[in-house]
Protein backbone atom coordinates (compact mmCIF):
# COMPACT_ATOMS: atom_id res chain seq x y z
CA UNK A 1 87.94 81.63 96.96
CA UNK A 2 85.74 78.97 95.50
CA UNK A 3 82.71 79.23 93.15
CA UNK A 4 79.60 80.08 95.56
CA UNK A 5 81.62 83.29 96.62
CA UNK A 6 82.53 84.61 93.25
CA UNK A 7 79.24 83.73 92.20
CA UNK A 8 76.37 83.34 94.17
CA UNK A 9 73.64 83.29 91.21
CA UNK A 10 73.39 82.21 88.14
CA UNK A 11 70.62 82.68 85.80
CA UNK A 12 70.52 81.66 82.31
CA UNK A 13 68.51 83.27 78.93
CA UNK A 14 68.07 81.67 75.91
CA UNK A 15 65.07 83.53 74.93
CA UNK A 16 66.40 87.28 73.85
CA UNK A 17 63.28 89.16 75.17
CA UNK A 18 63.35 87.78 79.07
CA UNK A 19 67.30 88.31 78.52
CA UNK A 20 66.38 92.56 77.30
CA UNK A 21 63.77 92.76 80.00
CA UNK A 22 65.80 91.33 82.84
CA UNK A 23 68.67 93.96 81.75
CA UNK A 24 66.41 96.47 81.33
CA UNK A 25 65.46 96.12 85.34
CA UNK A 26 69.09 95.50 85.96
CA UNK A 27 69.49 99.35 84.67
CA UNK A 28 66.75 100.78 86.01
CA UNK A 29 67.94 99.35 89.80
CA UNK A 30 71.41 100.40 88.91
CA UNK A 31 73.18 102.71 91.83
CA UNK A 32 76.67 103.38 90.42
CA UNK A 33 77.47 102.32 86.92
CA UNK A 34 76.50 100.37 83.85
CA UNK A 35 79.44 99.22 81.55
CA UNK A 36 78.54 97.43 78.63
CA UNK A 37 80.52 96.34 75.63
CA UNK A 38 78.47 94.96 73.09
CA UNK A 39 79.15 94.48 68.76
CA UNK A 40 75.61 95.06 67.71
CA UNK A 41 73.70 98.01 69.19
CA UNK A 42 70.36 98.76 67.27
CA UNK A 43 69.48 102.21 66.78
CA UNK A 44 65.53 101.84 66.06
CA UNK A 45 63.09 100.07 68.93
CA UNK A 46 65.02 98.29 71.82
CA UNK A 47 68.32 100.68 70.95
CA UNK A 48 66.05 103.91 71.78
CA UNK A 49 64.58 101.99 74.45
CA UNK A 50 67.72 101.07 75.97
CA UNK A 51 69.31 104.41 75.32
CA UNK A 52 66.11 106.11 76.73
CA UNK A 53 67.04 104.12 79.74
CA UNK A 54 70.35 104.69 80.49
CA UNK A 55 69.64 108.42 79.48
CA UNK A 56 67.62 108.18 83.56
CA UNK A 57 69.94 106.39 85.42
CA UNK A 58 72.50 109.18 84.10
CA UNK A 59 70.52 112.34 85.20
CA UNK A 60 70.51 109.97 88.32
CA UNK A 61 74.03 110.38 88.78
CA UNK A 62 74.70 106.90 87.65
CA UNK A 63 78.27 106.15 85.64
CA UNK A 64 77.22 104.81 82.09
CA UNK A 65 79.83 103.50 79.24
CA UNK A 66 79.37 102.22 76.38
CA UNK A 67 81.86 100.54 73.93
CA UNK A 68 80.60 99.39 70.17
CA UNK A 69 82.12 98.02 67.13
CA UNK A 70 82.36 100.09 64.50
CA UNK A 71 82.00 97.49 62.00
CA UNK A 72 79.21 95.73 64.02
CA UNK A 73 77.29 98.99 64.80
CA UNK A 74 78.35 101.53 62.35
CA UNK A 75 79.25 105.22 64.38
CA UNK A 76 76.11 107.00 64.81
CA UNK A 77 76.97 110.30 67.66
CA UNK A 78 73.64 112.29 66.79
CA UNK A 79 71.58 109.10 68.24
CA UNK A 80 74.00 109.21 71.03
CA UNK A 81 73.89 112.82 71.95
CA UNK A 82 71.23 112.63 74.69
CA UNK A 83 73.42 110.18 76.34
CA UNK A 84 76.53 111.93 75.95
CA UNK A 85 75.31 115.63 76.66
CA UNK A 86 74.37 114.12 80.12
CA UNK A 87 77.36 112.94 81.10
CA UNK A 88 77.55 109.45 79.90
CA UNK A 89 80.54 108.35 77.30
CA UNK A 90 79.78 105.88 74.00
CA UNK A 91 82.81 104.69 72.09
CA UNK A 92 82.87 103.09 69.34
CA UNK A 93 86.15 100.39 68.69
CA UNK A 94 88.71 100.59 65.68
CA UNK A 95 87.65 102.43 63.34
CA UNK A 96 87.24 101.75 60.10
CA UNK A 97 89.38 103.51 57.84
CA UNK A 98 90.95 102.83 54.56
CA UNK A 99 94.33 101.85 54.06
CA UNK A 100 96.17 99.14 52.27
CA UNK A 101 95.41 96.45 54.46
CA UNK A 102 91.87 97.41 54.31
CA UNK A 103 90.42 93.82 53.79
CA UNK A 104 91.94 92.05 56.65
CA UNK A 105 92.22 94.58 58.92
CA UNK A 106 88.68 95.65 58.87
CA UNK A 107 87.88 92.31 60.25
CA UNK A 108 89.92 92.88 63.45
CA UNK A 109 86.64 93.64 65.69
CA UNK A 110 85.76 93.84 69.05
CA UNK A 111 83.13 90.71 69.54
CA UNK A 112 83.06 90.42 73.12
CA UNK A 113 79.64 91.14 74.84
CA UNK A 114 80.03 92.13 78.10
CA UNK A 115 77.70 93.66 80.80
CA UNK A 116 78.35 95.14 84.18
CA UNK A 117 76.21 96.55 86.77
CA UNK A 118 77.16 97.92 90.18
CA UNK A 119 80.46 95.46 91.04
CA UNK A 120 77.54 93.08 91.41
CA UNK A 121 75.60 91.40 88.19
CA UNK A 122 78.04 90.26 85.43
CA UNK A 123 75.86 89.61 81.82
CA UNK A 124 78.13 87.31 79.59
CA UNK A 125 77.19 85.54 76.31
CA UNK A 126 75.95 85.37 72.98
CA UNK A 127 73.38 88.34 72.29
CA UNK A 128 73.32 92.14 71.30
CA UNK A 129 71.09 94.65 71.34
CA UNK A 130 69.03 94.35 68.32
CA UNK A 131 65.61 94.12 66.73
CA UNK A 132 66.29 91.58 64.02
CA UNK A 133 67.44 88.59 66.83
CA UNK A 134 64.56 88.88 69.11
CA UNK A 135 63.72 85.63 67.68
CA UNK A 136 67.01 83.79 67.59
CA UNK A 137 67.65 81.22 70.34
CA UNK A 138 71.41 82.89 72.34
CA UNK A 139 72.91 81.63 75.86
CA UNK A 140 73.33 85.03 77.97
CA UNK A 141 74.13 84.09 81.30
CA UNK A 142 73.46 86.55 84.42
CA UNK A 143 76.05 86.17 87.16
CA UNK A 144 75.23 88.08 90.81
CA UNK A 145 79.05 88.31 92.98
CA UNK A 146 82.63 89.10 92.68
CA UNK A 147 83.30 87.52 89.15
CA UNK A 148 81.32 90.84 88.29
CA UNK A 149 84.07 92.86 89.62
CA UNK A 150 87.01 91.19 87.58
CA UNK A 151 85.17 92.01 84.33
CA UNK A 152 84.50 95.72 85.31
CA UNK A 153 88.36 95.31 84.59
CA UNK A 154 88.40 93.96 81.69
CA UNK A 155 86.13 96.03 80.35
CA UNK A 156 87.87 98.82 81.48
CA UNK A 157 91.42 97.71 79.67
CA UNK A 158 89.29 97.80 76.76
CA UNK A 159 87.84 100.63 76.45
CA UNK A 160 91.04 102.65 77.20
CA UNK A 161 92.72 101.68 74.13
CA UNK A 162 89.61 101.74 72.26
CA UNK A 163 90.81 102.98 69.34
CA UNK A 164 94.26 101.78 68.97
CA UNK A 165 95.44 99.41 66.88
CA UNK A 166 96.42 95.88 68.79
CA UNK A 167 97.13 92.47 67.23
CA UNK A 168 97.87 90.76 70.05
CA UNK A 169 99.50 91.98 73.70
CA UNK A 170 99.80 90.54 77.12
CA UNK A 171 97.64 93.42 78.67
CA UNK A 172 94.66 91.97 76.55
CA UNK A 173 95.05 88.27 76.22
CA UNK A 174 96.81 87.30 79.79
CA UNK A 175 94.14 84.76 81.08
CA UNK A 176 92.93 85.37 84.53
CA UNK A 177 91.81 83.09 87.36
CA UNK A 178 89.39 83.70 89.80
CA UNK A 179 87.43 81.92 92.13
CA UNK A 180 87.80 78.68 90.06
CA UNK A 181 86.48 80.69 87.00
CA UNK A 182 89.10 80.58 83.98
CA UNK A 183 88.74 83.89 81.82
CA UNK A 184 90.36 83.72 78.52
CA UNK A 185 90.58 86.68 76.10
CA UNK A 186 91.96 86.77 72.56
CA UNK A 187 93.30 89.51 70.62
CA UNK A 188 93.82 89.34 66.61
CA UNK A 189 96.32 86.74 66.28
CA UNK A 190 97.23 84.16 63.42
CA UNK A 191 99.42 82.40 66.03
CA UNK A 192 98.61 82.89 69.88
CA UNK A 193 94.88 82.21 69.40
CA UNK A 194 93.96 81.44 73.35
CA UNK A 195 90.67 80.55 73.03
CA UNK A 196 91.24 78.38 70.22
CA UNK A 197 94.17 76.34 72.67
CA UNK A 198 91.49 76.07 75.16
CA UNK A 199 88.70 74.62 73.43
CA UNK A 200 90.99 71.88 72.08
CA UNK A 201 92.41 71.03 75.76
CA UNK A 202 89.42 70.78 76.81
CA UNK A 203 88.03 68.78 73.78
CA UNK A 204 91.52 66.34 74.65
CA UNK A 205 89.75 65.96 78.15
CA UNK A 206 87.18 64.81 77.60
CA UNK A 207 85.97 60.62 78.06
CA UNK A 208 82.57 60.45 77.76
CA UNK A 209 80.56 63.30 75.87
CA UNK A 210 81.18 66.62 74.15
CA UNK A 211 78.32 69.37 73.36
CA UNK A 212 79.02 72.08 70.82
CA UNK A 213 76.44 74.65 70.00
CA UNK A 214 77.77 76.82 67.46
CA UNK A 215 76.12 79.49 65.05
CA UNK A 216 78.77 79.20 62.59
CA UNK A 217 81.32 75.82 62.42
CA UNK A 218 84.00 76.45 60.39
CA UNK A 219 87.07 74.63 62.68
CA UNK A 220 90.79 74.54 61.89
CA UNK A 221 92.73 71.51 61.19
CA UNK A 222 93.84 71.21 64.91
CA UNK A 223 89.89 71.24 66.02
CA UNK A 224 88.94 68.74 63.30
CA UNK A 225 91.21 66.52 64.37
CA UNK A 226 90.78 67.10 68.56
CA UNK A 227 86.76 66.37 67.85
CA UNK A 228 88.09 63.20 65.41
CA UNK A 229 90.49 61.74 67.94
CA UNK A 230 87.88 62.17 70.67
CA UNK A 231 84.97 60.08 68.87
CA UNK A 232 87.54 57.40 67.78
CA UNK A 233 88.33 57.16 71.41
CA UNK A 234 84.48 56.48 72.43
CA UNK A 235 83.66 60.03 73.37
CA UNK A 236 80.03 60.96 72.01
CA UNK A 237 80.41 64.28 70.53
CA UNK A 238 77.36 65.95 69.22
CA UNK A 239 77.37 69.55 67.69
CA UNK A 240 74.24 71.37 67.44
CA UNK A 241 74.01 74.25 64.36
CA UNK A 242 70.97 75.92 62.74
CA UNK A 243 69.88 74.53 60.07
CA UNK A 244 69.88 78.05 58.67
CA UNK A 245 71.99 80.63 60.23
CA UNK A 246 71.69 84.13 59.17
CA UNK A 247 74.95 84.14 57.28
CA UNK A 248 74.13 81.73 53.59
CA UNK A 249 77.58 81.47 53.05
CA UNK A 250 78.42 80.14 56.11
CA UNK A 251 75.80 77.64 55.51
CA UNK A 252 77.16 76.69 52.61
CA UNK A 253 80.91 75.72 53.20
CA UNK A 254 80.27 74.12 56.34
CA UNK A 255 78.52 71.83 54.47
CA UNK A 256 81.66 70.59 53.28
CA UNK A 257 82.99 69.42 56.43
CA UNK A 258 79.76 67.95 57.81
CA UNK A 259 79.86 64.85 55.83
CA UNK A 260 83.56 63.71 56.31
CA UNK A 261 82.77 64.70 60.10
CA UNK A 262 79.83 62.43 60.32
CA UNK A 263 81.74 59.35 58.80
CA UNK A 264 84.23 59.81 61.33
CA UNK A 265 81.31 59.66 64.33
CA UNK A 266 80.50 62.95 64.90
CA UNK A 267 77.09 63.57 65.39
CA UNK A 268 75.77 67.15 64.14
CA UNK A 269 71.91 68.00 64.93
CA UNK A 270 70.53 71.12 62.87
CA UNK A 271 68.37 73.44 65.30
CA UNK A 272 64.82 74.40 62.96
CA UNK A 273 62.58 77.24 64.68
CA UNK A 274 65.31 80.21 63.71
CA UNK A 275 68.67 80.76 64.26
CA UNK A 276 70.65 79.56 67.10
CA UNK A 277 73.27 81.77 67.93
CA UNK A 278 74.67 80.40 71.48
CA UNK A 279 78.16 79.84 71.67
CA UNK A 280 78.75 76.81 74.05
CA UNK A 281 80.84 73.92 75.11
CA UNK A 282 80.03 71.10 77.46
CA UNK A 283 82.46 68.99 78.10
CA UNK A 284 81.75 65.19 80.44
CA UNK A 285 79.04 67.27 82.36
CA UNK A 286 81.43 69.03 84.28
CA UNK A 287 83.25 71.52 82.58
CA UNK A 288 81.99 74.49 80.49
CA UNK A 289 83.11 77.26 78.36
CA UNK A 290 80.79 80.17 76.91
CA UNK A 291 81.05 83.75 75.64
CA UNK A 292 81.57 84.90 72.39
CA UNK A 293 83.56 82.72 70.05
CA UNK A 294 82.35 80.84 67.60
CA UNK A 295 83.98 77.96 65.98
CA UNK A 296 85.44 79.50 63.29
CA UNK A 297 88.89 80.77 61.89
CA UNK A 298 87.31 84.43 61.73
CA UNK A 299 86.80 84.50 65.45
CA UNK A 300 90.23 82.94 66.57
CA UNK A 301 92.06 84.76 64.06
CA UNK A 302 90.69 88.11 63.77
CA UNK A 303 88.54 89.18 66.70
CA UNK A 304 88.94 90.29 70.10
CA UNK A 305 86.71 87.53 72.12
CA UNK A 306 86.40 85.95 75.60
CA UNK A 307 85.54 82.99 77.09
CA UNK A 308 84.76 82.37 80.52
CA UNK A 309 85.15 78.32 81.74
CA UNK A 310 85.12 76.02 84.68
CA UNK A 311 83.22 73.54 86.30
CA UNK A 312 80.50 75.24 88.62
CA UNK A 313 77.90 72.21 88.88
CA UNK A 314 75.45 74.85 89.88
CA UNK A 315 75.55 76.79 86.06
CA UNK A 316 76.34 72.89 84.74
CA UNK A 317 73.24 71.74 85.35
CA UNK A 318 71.47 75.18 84.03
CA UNK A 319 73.33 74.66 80.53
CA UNK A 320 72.74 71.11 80.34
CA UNK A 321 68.84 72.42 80.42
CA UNK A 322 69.53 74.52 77.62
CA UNK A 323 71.11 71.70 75.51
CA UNK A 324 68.56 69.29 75.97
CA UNK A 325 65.67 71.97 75.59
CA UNK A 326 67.83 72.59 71.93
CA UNK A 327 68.18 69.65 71.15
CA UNK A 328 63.87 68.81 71.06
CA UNK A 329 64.06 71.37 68.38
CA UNK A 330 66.81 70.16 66.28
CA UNK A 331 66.51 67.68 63.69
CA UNK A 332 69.97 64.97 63.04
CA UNK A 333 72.42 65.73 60.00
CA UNK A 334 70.82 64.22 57.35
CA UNK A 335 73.79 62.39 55.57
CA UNK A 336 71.92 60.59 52.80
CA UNK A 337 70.70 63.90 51.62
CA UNK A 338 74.22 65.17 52.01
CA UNK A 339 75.67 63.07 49.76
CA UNK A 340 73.22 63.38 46.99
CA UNK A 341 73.95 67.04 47.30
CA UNK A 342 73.93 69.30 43.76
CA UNK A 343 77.05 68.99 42.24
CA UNK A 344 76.70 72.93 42.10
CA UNK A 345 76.93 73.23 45.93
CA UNK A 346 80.00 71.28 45.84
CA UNK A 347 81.68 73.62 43.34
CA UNK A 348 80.34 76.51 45.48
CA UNK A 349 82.41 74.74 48.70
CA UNK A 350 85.19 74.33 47.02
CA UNK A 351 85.58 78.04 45.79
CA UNK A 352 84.82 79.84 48.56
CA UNK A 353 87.25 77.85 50.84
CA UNK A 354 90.04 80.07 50.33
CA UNK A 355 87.65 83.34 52.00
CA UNK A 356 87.11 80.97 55.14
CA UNK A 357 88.84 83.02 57.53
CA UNK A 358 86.79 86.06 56.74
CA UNK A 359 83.61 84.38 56.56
């Protein structure tokens, strides 16, 4: 099986509101289920109006599950109840609950957005279902064909065990190929960390250019040094943040490896209108990897994520669109204004450092 017959359409959504609307037709055309897995889930204006939609296509007869994060969307069944009285099931991952590894084990979500409709349209990416990112700029990309299938699977697996404890087993994390697609999961781990492994392969691949678009860039040791040993090698690698994310802290100790990354010839553009929270790799314009990772230790160490990767030249050319449209809104690193930095700031790097994997 090659690409055109696991997937026969792509489409690709940057702007949240023509992503909602297109899902929100998706659902109302639905014939036999609607799966989605999602960590956010907003329970004021596009949450009712989402719920209030899928609350018709079940008194249609239409199969409708839900799986949230309990840290992401905190458990709320009375919101739920229309859904649930008519037939449709909303669960709502791990837990929290306290215990002695409280800290670090509340940060053990479910991060993965996945939508599936019918065996036929596969939604994978950044976004959730929220007011307050209506505005951000995400990567969702809609897939029509059999790749659709293969995550009704995976969605399944998860939401059996929803509410189990897992750091790390073979029935979540085994990567699956399909149709020249590459789907690769990760489960809480400190040292599997799958998706981590295959961004740095990929960033070892790569001999002429490397596009990162990140909300949050916090990398390990082994992806410092895979994005080093490309540039010194002649690869242009760019990396595209916002300038402000939503998270200040964030902000504020990735600042600290900006400037050492820059001297070493990494370029790092800082996206202005709001927050960019696309998770994306482009690697020699022929090899991709998106979902919902970002380039931190919180996400390879602590979450349940998935990345789906290949080469496509159909979706290639779709994302390269989307990089280049970022990119006219993004401004270059300023390093000058780095280095005269407050020596406060600097302090503030250095002490929350040792927090960086739950950041």
């Amino acid at each position: 099986m090659d690409n055109q017959s696991a997937v026969s359409k792509y489409s690709v959504f940057d702007d949240t509101l023509r992503f909602y609307n297109a899902l929100l037709s998706d659902i109302e055309n639905a014939t036999k289920y609607i799966y989605i897995e999602i960590y956010r889930f907003s329970y004021h204006g596009l949450g009712k109006k989402f719920r209030d939609a899928l609350l018709k296509k079940v008194h249609q007869g239409v199969e409708v599950k839900i799986l949230l994060d309990s840290w992401g969307t905190s458990p709320n069944h009375d919101f739920f109840s229309p859904l649930t009285k008519g037939g449709g099931e909303v669960r709502f991952f791990e837990k929290i609950r306290l215990n002695l590894d409280y800290f670090t084990r509340s940060h053990r979500r479910n991060h993965r957005k996945i939508i599936v409709i019918d065996d036929e349209i596969l939604y994978l990416g950044s976004a959730n279902i929220t007011d307050y990112n209506v505005v951000w700029r995400e990567l969702i990309v809609r897939m029509e064909g059999e790749l659709a299938s293969v995550f009704k699977d995976i969605f399944l697996s998860m939401f059996e065990i929803y509410n189990r404890y897992h750091l790390y087993s073979p029935e979540l994390t085994a990567p699956i190929s399909y149709g020249g697609f590459n789907i690769i999961r990760d489960a809480p781990s400190q040292r599997h960390q799958n998706i981590k492994k295959h961004l740095i392969k990929l960033i070892r691949s790569a001999r002429k250019n490397i596009f990162i678009e990140t909300p949050y860039f916090l990398p390990s040791f082994l992806l410092r040094s895979a994005l080093i040993k490309a540039a010194r090698k002649g690869v242009k690698v760019f990396v595209i943040l916002p300038k402000h994310s939503d998270v200040r802290l964030v902000d504020l100790l990735r600042n600290k490896y900006l400037g050492p990354l820059t001297e070493k010839g990494i370029k790092f553009f800082m996206y202005i209108p709001q927050n960019l929270h696309s998770k994306l790799l482009l690697v020699d314009d022929n090899t991709f990897a998106f979902g919902s990772p970002n380039f931190d230790y919180r996400s390879f160490s602590f979450q349940h994520e998935i990345l789906l990767s290949g080469h496509d030249q159909r979706l290639i050319n779709l994302l390269k669109d989307h990089v280049n449209e970022t990119l006219q809104d993004s401004e270059p690193f300023d390093y000058l204004r780095w280095k005269r930095r407050p020596y406060i700031e600097k302090v503030f790097e250095w002490l929350i450092v040792p927090f960086r994997q739950l950041l």
